[in-house]
Protein backbone atom coordinates (compact mmCIF):
# COMPACT_ATOMS: atom_id res chain seq x y z
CA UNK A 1 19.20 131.36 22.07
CA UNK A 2 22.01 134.12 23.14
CA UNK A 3 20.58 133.93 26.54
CA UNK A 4 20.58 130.22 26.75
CA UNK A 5 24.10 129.77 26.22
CA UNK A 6 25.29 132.76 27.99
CA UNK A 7 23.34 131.16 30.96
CA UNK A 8 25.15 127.32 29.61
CA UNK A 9 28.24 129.14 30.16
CA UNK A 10 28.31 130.92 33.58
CA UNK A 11 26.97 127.81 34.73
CA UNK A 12 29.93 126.32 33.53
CA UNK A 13 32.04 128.71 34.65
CA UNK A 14 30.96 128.59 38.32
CA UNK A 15 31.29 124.99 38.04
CA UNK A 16 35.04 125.28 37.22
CA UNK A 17 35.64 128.08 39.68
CA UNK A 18 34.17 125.86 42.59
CA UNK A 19 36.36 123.12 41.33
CA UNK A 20 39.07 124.81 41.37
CA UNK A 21 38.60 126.14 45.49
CA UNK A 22 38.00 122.29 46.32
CA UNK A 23 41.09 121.39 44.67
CA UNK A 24 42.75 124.66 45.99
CA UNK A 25 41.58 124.23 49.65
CA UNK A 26 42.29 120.09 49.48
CA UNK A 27 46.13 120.86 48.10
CA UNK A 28 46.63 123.01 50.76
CA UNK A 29 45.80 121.30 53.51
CA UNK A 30 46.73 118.13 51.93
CA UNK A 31 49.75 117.46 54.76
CA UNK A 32 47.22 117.50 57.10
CA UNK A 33 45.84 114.17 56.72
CA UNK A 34 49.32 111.41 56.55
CA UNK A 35 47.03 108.83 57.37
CA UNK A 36 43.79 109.24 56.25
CA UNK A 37 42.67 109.30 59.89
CA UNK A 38 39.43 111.89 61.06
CA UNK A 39 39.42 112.72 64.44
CA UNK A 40 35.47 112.45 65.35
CA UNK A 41 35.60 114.29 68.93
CA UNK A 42 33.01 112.48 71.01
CA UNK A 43 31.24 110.39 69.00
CA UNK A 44 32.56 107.44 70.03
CA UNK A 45 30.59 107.57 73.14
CA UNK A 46 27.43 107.78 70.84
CA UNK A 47 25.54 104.73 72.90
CA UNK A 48 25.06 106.76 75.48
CA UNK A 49 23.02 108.80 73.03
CA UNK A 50 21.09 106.27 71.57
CA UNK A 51 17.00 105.77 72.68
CA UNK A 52 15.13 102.78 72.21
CA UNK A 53 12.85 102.39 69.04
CA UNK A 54 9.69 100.67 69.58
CA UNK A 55 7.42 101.20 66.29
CA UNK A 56 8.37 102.21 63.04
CA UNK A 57 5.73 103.77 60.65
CA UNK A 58 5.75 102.82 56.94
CA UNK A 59 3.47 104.83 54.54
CA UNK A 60 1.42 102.59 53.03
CA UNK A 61 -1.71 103.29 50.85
CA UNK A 62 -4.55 104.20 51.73
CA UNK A 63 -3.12 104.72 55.42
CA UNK A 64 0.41 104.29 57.24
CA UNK A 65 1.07 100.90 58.64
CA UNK A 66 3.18 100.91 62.00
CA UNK A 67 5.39 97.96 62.65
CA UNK A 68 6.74 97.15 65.99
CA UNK A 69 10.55 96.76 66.45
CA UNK A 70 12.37 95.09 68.82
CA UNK A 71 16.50 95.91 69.74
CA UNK A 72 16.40 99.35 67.32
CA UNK A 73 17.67 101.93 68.95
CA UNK A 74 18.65 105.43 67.37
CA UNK A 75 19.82 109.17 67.70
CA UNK A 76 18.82 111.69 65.08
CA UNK A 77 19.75 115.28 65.73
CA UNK A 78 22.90 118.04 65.82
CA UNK A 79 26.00 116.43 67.06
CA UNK A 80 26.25 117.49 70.66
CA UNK A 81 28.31 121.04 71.12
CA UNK A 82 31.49 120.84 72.20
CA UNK A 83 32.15 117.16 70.35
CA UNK A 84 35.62 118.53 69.40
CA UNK A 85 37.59 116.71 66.61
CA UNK A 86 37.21 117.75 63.34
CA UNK A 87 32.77 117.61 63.58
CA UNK A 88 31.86 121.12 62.19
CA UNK A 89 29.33 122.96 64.14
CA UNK A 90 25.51 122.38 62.57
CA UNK A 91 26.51 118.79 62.00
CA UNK A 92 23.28 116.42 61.70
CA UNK A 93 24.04 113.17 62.81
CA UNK A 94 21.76 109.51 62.16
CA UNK A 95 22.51 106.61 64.09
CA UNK A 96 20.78 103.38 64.28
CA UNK A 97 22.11 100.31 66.09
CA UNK A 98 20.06 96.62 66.03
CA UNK A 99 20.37 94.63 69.39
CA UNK A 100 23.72 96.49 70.38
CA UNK A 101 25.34 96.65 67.09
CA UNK A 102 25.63 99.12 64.79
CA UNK A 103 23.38 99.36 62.28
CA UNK A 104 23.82 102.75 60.14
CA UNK A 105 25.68 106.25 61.29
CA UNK A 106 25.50 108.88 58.79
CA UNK A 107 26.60 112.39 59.37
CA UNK A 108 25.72 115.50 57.07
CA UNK A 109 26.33 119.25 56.85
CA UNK A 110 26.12 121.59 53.88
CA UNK A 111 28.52 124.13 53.47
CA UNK A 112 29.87 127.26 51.58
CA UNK A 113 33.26 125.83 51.47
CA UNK A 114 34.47 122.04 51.61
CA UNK A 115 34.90 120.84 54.91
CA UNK A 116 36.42 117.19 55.67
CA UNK A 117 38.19 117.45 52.42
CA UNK A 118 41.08 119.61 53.92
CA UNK A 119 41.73 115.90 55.78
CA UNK A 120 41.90 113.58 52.25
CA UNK A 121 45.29 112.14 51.54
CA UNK A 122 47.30 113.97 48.90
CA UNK A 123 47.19 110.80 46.81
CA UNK A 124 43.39 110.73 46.82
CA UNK A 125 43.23 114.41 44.92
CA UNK A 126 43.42 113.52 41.60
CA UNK A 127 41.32 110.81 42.01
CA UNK A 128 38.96 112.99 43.46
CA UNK A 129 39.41 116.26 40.83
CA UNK A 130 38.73 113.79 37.93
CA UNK A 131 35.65 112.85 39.53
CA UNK A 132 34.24 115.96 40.72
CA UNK A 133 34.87 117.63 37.68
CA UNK A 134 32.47 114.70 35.54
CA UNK A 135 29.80 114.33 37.81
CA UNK A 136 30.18 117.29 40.68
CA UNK A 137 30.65 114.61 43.09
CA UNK A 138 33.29 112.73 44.88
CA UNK A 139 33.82 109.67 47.26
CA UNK A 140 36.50 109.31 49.45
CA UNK A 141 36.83 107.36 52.96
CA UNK A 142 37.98 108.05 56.39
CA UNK A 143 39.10 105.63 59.47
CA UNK A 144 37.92 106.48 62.64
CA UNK A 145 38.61 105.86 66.12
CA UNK A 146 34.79 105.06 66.41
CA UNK A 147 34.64 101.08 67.41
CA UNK A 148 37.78 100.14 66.37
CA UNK A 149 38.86 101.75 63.73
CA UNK A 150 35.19 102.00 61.81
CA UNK A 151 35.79 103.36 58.21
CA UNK A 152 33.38 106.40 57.24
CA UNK A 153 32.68 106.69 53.74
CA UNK A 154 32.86 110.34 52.85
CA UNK A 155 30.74 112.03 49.53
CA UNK A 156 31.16 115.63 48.73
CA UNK A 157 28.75 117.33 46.01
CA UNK A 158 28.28 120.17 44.43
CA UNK A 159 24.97 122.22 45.52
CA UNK A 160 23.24 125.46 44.64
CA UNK A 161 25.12 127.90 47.60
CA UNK A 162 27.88 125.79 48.34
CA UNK A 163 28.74 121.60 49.31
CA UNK A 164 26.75 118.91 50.74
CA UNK A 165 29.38 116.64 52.49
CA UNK A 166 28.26 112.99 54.22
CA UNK A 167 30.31 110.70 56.30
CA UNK A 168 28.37 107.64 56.58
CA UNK A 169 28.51 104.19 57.63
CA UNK A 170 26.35 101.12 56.71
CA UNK A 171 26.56 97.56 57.97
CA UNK A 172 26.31 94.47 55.55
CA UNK A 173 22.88 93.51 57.13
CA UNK A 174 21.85 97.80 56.32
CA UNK A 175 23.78 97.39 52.68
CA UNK A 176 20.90 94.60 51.76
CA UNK A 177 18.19 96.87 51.93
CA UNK A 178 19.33 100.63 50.90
């Protein structure tokens, strides 16, 4: 029993510690961000990235079905080097577009440290804090200068070794289905 709540409490412990370096490392860089804006580097040229789609395989019992598409086209894979902006090296990026538009764009990178929050608005913090500290998990959003102005929602959560941050974006036609 002496071992299961010594364990309870370093757990908890950690917890609070790691809490305390997102707040810490959000506060300080908290000027950074006036507006709320992330600069993306290169991905707005992400079309250029994109490759057609033509079958998408669903597993089905007793075997996988494959259904033809028609208009997908996607990019799944490290953000390109040399991106610039604020994209962290090791950055896996998911795009999908339907006849030309975007469908879904969802970016993800884990972490020892926080990342994009050094780039949340000072008055999004506490917001944040009370969050993270219930649930280990926060939400937050971004604009972009990815077709015109396209808002990212941003998640950070807590993880065994470190964060799991995700920028993501899904269309109202995507929403319907996830």
């Amino acid at each position: 029993m002496k071992i299961i709540l010594g364990l309870f409490l370093i757990e908890k412990c950690l917890r609070k510690a790691t809490l305390a370096l997102f707040l810490g490392l959000s506060l300080l860089s908290s000027e950074v961000s006036a507006n709320n804006s992330l600069d993306v580097g290169c991905l707005p040229a992400y079309r250029s990235w994109l490759k057609p789609v033509e079958t998408l395989e669903v597993s089905a019992l007793p075997a996988p079905i494959k259904i033809k598409l028609a208009g997908v086209k996607s990019f799944v894979g490290e953000v390109p080097q040399g991106c610039g902006g604020h994209i962290p090296p090791g950055a896996q990026l998911r795009i999908f577009t339907l006849n030309d538009q975007l469908y879904s764009l969802e970016l993800t990178i884990k972490t020892s440290k926080p990342y994009f929050s050094h780039y949340i608005q000072a008055k999004e913090i506490s917001r944040m804090e009370a969050s993270f500290r219930r649930n280990s998990y926060a939400f937050s959003s971004f604009s972009t200068n990815i077709d015109r102005s396209l808002s990212l929602t941003y998640q950070i959560e807590l993880v065994s070794g470190g964060f799991f941050e995700r920028l993501s974006y899904k269309s109202s036609e995507s929403a319907k289905y996830e």
